[in-house]
C-alpha atoms as a PDB file:
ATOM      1  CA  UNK A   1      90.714 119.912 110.435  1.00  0.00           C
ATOM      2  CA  UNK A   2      90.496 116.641 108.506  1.00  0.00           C
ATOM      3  CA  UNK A   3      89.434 113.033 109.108  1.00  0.00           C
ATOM      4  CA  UNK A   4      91.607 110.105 108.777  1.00  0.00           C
ATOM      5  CA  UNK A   5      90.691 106.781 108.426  1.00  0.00           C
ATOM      6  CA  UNK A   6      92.224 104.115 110.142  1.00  0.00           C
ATOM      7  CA  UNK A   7      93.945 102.738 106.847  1.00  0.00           C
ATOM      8  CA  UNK A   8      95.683 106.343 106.022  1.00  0.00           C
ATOM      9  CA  UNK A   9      98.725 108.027 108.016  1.00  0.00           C
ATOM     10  CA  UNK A  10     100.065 111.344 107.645  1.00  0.00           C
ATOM     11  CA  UNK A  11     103.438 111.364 106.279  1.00  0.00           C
ATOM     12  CA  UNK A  12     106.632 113.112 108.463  1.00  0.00           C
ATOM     13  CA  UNK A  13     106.628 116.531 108.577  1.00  0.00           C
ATOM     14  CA  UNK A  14     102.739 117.093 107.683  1.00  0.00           C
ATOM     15  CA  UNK A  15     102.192 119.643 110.490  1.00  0.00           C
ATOM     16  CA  UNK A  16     105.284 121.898 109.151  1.00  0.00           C
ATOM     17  CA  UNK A  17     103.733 122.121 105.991  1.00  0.00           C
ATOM     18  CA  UNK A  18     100.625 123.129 106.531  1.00  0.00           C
ATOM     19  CA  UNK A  19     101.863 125.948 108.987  1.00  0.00           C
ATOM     20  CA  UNK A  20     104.020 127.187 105.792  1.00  0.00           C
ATOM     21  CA  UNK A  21     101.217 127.209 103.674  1.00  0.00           C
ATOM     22  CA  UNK A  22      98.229 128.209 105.469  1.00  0.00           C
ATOM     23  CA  UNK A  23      97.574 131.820 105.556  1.00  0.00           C
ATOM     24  CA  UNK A  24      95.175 134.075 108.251  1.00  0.00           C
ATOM     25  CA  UNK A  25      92.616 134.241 105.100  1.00  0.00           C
ATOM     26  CA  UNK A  26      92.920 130.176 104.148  1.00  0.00           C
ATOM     27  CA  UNK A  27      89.579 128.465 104.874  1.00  0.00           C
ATOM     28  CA  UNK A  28      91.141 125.111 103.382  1.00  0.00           C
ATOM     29  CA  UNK A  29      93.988 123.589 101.797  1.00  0.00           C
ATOM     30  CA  UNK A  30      94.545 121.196  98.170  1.00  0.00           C
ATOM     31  CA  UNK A  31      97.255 118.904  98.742  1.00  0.00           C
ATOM     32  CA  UNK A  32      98.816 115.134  97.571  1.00  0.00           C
ATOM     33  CA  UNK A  33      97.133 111.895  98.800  1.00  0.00           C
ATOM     34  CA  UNK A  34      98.894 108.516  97.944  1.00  0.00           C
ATOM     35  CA  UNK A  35      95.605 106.507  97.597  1.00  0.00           C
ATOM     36  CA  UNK A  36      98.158 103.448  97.019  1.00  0.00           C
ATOM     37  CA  UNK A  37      98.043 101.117  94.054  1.00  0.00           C
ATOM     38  CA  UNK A  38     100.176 103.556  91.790  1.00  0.00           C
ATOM     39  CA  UNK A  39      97.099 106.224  92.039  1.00  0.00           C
ATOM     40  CA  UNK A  40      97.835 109.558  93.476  1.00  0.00           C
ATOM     41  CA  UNK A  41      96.101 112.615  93.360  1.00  0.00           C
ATOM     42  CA  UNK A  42      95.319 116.271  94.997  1.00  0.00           C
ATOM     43  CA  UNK A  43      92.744 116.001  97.810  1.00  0.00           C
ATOM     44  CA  UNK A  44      91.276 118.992  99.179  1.00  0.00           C
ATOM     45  CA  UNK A  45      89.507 117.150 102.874  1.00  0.00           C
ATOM     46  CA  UNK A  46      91.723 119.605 105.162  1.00  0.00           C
ATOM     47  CA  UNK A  47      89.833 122.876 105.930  1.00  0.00           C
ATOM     48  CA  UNK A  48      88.854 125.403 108.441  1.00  0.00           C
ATOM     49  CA  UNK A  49      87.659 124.388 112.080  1.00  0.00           C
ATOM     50  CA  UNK A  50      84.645 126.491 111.222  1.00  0.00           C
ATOM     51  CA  UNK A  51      81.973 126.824 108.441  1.00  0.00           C
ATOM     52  CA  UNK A  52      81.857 123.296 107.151  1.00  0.00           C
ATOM     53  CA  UNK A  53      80.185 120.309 107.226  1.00  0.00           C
ATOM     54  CA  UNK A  54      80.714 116.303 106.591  1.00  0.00           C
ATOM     55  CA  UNK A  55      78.434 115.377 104.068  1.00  0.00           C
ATOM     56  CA  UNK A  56      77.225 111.852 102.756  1.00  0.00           C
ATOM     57  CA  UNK A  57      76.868 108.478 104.190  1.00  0.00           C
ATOM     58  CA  UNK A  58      79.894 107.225 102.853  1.00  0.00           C
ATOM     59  CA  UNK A  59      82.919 109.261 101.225  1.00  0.00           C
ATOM     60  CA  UNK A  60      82.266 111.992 103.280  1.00  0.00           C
ATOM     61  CA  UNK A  61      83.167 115.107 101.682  1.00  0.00           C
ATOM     62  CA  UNK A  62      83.742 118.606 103.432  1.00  0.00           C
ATOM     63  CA  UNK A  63      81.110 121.092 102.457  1.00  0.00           C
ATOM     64  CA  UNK A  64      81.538 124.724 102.531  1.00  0.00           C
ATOM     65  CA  UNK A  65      78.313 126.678 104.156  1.00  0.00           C
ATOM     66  CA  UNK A  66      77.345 129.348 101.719  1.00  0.00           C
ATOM     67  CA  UNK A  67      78.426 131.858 103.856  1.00  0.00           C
ATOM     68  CA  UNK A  68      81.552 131.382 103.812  1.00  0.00           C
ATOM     69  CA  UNK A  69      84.128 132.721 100.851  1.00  0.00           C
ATOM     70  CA  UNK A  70      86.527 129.681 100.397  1.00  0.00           C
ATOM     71  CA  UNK A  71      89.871 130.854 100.232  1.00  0.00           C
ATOM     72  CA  UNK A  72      92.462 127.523  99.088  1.00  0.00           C
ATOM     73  CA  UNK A  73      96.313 126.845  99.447  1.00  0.00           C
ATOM     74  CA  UNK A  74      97.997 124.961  97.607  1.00  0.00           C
ATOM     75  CA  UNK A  75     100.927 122.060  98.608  1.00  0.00           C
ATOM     76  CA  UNK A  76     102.788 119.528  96.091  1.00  0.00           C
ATOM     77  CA  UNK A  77     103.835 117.955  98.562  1.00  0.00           C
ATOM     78  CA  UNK A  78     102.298 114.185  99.712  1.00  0.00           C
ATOM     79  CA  UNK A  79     100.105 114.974 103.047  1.00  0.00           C
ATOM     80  CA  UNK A  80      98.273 111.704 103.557  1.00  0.00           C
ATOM     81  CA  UNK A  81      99.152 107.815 102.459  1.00  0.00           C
ATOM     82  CA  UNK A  82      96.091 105.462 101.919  1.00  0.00           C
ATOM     83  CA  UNK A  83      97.109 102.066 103.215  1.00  0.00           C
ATOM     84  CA  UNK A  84      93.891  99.698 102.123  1.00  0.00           C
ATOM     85  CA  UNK A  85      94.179  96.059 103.658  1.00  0.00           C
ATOM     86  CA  UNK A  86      93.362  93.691 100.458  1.00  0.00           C
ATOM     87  CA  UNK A  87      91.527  91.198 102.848  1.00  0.00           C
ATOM     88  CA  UNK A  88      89.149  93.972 104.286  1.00  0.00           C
ATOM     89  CA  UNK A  89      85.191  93.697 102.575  1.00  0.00           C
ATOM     90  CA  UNK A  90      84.177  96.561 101.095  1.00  0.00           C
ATOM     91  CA  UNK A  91      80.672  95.305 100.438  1.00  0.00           C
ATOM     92  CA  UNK A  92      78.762  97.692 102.888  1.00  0.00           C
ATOM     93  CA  UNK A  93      80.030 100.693 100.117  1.00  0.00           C
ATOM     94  CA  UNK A  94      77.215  99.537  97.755  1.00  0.00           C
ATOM     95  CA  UNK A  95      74.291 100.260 100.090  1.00  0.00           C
ATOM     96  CA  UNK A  96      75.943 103.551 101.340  1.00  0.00           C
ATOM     97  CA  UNK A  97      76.534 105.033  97.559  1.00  0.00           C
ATOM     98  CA  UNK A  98      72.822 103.765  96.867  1.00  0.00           C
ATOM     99  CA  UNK A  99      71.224 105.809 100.142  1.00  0.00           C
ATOM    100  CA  UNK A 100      73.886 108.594  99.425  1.00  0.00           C
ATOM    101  CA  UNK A 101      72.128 108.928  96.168  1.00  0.00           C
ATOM    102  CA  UNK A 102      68.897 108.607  97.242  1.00  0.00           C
ATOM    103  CA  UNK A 103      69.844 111.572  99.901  1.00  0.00           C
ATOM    104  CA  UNK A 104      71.258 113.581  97.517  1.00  0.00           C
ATOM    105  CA  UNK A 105      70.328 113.043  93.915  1.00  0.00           C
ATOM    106  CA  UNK A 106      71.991 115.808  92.302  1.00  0.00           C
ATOM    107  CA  UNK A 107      75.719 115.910  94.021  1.00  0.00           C
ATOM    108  CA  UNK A 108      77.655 114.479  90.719  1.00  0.00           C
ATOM    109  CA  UNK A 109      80.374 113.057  92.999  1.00  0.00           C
ATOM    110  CA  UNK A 110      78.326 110.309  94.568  1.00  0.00           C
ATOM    111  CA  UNK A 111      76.446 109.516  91.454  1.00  0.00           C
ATOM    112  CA  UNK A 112      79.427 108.783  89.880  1.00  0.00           C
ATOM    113  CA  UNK A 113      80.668 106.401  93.079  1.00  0.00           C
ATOM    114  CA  UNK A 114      77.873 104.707  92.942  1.00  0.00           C
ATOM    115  CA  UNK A 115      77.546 103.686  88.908  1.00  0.00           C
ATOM    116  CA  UNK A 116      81.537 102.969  89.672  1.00  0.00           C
ATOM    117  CA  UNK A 117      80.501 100.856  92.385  1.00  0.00           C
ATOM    118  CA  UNK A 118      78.130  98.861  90.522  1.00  0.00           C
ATOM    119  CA  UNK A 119      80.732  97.857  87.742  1.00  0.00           C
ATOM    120  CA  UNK A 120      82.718  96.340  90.529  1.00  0.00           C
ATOM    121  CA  UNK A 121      79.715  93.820  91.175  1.00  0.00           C
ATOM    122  CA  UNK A 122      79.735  93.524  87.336  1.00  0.00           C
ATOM    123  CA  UNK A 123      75.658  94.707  87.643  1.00  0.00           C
ATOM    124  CA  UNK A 124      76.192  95.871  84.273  1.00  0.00           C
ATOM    125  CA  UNK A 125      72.788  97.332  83.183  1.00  0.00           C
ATOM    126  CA  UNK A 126      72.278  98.921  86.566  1.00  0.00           C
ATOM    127  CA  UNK A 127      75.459 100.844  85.870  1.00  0.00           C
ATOM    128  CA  UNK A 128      74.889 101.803  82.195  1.00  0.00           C
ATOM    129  CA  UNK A 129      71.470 103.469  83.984  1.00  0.00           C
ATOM    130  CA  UNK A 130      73.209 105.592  86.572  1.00  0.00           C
ATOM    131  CA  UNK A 131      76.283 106.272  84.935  1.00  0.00           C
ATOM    132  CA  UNK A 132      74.142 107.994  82.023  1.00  0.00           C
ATOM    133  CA  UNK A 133      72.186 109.558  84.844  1.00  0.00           C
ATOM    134  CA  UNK A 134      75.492 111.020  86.060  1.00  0.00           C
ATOM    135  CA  UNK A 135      76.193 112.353  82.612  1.00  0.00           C
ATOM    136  CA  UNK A 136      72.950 114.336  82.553  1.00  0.00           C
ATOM    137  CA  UNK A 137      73.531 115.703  86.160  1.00  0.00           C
ATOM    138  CA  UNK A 138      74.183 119.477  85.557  1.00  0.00           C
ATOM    139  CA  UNK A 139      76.829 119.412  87.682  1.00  0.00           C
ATOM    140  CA  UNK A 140      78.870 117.067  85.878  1.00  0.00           C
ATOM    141  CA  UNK A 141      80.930 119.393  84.041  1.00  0.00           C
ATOM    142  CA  UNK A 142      84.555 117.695  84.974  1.00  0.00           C
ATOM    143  CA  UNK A 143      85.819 116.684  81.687  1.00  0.00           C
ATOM    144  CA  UNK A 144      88.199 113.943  83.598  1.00  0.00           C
ATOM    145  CA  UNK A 145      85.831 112.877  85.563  1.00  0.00           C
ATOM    146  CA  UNK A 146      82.911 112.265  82.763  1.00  0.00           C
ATOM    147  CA  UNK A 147      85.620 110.590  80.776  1.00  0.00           C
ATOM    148  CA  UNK A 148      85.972 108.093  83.313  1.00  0.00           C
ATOM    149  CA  UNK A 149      82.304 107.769  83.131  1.00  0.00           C
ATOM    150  CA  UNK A 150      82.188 107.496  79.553  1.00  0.00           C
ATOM    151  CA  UNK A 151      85.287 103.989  80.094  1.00  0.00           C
ATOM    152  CA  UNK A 152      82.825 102.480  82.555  1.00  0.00           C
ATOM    153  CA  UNK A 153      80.070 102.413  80.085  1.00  0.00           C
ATOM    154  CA  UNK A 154      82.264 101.503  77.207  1.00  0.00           C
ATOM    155  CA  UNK A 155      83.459  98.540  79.668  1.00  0.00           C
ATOM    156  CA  UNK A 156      79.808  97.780  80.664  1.00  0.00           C
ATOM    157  CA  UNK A 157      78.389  97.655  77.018  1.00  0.00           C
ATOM    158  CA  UNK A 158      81.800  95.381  75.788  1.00  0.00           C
ATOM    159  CA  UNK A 159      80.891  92.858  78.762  1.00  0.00           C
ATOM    160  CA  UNK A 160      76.643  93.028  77.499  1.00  0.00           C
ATOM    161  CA  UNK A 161      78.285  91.960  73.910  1.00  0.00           C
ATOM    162  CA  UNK A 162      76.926  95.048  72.586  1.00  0.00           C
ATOM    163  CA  UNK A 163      80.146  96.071  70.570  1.00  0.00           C
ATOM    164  CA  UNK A 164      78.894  99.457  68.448  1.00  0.00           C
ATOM    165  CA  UNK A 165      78.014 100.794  71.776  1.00  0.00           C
ATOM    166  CA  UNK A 166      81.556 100.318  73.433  1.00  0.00           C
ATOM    167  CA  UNK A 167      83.117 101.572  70.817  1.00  0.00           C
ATOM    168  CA  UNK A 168      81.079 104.768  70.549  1.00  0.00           C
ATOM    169  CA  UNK A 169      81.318 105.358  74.459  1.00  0.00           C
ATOM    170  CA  UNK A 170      84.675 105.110  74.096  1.00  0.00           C
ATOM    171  CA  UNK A 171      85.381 107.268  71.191  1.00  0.00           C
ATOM    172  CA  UNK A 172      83.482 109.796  73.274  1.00  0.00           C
ATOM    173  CA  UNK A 173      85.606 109.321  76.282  1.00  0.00           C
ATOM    174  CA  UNK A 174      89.145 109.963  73.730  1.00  0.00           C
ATOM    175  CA  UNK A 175      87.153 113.324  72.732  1.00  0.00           C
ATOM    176  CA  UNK A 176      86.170 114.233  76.538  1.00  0.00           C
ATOM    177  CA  UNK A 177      90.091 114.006  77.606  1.00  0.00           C
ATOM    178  CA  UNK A 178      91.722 113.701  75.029  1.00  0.00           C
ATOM    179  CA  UNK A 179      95.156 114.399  77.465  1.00  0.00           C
ATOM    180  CA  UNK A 180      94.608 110.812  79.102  1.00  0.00           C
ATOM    181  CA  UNK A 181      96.026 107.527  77.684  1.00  0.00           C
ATOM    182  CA  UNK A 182      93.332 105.701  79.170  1.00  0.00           C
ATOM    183  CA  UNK A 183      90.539 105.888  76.795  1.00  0.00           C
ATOM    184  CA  UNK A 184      92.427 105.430  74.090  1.00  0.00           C
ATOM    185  CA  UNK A 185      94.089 102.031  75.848  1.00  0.00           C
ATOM    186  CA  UNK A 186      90.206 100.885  76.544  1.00  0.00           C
ATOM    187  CA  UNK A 187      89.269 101.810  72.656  1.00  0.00           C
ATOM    188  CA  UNK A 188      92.390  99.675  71.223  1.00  0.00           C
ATOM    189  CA  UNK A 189      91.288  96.671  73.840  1.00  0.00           C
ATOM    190  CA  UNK A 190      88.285  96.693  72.250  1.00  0.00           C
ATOM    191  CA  UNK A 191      89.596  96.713  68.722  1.00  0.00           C
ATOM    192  CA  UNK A 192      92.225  93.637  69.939  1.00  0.00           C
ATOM    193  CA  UNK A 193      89.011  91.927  70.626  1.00  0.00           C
ATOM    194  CA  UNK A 194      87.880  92.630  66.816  1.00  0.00           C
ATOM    195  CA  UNK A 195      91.349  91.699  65.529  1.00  0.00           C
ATOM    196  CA  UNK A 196      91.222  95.339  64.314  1.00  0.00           C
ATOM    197  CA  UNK A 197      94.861  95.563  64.450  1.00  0.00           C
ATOM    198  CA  UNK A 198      94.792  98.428  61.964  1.00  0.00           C
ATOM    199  CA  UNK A 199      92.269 101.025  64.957  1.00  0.00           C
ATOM    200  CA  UNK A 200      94.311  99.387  67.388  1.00  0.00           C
ATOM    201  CA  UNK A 201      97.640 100.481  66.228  1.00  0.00           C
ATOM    202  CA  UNK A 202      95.978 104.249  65.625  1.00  0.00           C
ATOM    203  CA  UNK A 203      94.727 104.478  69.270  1.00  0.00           C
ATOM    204  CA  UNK A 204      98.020 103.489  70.863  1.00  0.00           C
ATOM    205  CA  UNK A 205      99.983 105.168  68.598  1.00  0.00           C
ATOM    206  CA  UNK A 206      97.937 108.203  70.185  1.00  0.00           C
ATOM    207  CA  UNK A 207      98.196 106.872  73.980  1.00  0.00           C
ATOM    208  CA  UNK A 208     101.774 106.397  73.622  1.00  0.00           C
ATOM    209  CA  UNK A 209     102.444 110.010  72.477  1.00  0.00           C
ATOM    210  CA  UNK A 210     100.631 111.016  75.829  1.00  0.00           C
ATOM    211  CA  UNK A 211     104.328 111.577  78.231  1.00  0.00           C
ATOM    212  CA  UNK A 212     102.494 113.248  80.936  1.00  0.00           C
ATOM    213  CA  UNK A 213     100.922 111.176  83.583  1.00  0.00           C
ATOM    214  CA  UNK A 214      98.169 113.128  85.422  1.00  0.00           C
ATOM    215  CA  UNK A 215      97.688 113.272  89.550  1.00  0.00           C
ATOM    216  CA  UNK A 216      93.957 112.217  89.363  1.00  0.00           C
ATOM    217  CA  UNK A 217      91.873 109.263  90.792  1.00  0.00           C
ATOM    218  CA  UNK A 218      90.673 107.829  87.343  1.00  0.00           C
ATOM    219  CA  UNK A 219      94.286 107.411  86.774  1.00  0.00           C
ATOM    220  CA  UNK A 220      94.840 103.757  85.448  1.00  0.00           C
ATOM    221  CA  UNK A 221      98.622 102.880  86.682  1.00  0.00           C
ATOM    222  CA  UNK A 222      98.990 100.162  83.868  1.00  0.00           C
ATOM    223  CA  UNK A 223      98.961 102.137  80.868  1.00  0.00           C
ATOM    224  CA  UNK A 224     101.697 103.676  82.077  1.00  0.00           C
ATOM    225  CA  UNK A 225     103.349 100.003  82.386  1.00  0.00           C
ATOM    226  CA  UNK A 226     103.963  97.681  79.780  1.00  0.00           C
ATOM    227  CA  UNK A 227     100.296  96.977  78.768  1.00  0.00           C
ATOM    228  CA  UNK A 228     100.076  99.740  75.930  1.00  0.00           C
ATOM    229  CA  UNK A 229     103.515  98.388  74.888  1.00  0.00           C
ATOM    230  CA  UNK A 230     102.416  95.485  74.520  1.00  0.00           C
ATOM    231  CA  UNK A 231      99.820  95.950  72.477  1.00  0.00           C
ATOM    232  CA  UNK A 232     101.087  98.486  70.187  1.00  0.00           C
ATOM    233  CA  UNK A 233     103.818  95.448  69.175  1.00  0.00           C
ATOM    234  CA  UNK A 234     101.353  93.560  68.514  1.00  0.00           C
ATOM    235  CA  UNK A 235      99.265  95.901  66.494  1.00  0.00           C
ATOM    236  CA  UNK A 236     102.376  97.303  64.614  1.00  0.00           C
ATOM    237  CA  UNK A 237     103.207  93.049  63.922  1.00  0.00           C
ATOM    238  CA  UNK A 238     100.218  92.504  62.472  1.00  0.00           C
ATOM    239  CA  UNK A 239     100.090  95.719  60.564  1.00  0.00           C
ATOM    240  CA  UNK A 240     103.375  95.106  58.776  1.00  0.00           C
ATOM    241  CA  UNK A 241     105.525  97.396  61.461  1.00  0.00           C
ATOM    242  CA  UNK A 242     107.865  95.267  62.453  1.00  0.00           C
ATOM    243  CA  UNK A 243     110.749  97.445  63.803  1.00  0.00           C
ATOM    244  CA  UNK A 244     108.075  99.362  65.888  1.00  0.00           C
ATOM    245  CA  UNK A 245     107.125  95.785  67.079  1.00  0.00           C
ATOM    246  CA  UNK A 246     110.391  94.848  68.424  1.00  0.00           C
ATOM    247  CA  UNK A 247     110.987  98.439  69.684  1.00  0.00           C
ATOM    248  CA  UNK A 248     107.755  98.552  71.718  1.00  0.00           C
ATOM    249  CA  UNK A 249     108.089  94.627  72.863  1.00  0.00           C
ATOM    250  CA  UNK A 250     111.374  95.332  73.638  1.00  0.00           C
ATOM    251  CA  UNK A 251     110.096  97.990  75.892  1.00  0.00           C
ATOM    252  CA  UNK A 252     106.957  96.206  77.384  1.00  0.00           C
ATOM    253  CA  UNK A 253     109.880  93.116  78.299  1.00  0.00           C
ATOM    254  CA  UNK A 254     112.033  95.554  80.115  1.00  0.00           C
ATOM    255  CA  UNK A 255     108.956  97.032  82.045  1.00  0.00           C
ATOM    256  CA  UNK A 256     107.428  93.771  83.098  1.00  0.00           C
ATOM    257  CA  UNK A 257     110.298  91.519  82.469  1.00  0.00           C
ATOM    258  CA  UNK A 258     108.591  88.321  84.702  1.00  0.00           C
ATOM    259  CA  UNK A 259     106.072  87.652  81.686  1.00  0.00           C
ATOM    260  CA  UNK A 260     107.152  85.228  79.863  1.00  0.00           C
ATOM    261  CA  UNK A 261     104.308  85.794  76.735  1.00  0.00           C
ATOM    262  CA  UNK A 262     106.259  89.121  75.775  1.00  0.00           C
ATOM    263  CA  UNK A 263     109.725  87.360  76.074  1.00  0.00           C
ATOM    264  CA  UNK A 264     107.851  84.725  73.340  1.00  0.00           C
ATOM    265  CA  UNK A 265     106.862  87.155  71.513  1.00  0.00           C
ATOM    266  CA  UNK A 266     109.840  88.725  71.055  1.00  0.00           C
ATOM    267  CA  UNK A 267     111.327  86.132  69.134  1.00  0.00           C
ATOM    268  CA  UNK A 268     108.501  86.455  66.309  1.00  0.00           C
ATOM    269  CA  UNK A 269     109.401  90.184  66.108  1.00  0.00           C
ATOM    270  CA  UNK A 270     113.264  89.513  65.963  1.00  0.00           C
ATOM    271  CA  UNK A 271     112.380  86.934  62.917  1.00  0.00           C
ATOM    272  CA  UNK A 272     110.432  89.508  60.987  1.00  0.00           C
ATOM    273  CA  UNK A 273     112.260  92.187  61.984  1.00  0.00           C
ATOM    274  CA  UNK A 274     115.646  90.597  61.297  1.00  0.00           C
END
């Protein structure tokens, strides 16, 4: 069983795949979900008619009875597409996550929803308050997860002015996992802010080594678009790099080529380069 909303489809061939999958011990299944603006990940909402629940006000989640010995399978392939409609309100979320919390003030999951959902409303000191609560919630032991966490307080401090405190979230957040761009990306924004060009050029240099881009919902599409190209030119310019300036603006022209501030820019790494 799983629910579908009325903005997500199942893609061709869904039924077929399960059936090859699912075994007579399988009590529920991890598979691909295209939650749509570049972010994809593994979702795990289809499960056994029996022995679980539908928990939370809002982003339900399936919850095994403790009864029950959970027994996954595992498909690659993409299950379920995510079609949002941009015009849609999503205001009522706000409410939910804060009576989901107040429900349940220990589940990690909708903790984190709910500090997430207050940066969207830019209620910055709200946020900083439960996302720290999240980070002390014992079950909070996903490293990608508390990471993502760890951005949203970097990004709340940054907007309060309060600089040191950014930067240290952020650091923090490169430690947690270290295997994501994003933090890194974040940290050098921060330093472009500074005109640190020197941190900045160390941080991307670091993001940009990073190939593998992971199937997770704190996935951030653009750093794996032109953004980190962009600034790593301009870090390396400033720094004295220029080849790596024109390489990486080259780059950051090719992937967003309607832009016309890196085509400018170009031209200043050409003359220095040249």
């Amino acid at each position: 069983m799983r629910s579908l909303d009325l903005d997500e489809v199942l893609t061709e061939g869904w039924r077929e795949e399960i059936e090859r999958v699912w075994t007579e011990d399988t009590t529920r299944l991890r598979y691909k979900y295209d939650w749509g603006r570049g972010v994809s990940f593994y979702y795990e909402k289809i499960h056994h008619r029996h022995g679980y629940h539908w928990h939370h006000p809002c982003h339900e989640y399936p919850r095994c009875d403790a009864r029950l010995e959970e027994m996954y399978a595992f498909t690659d392939k993409l299950l379920v597409v995510h079609k949002p409609d941009p015009t849609k309100s999503r205001g009522q979320y706000l409410d939910l996550l804060e009576l989901s919390v107040k429900e349940d003030p220990h589940c990690p999951r909708n903790a984190f929803y709910y500090a997430r959902e207050l940066t969207f409303y830019a209620k910055w000191e709200e946020a900083i308050v439960e996302l720290e609560r999240y980070l002390e919630l014992p079950g909070a032991n996903w490293n990608h997860e508390r990471c993502y966490a760890m951005r949203l307080l970097g990004k709340c401090y940054n907007q309060l002015g309060r600089t040191d405190d950014a930067i240290e979230w952020l650091e923090e957040a490169c430690k947690t996992a270290p295997d994501t761009r994003e933090p890194f990306v974040e940290l050098a924004e921060v330093y472009y802010g500074l005109g640190d060009w020197e941190a900045m050029y160390t941080n991307l240099r670091t993001a940009l080594s990073i190939k593998e881009k992971l199937d997770i919902y704190m996935a951030d599409p653009s750093v794996w678009g032109a953004r980190p190209h962009d600034l790593f030119a301009l870090a390396c310019f400033y720094t004295g790099w220029y080849e790596e300036a024109l390489q990486h603006g080259d780059i950051a022209c090719k992937l967003n080529p309607s832009d016309t501030r890196l085509s400018d820019n170009m031209k200043f790494y050409e003359a220095k380069a040249a």
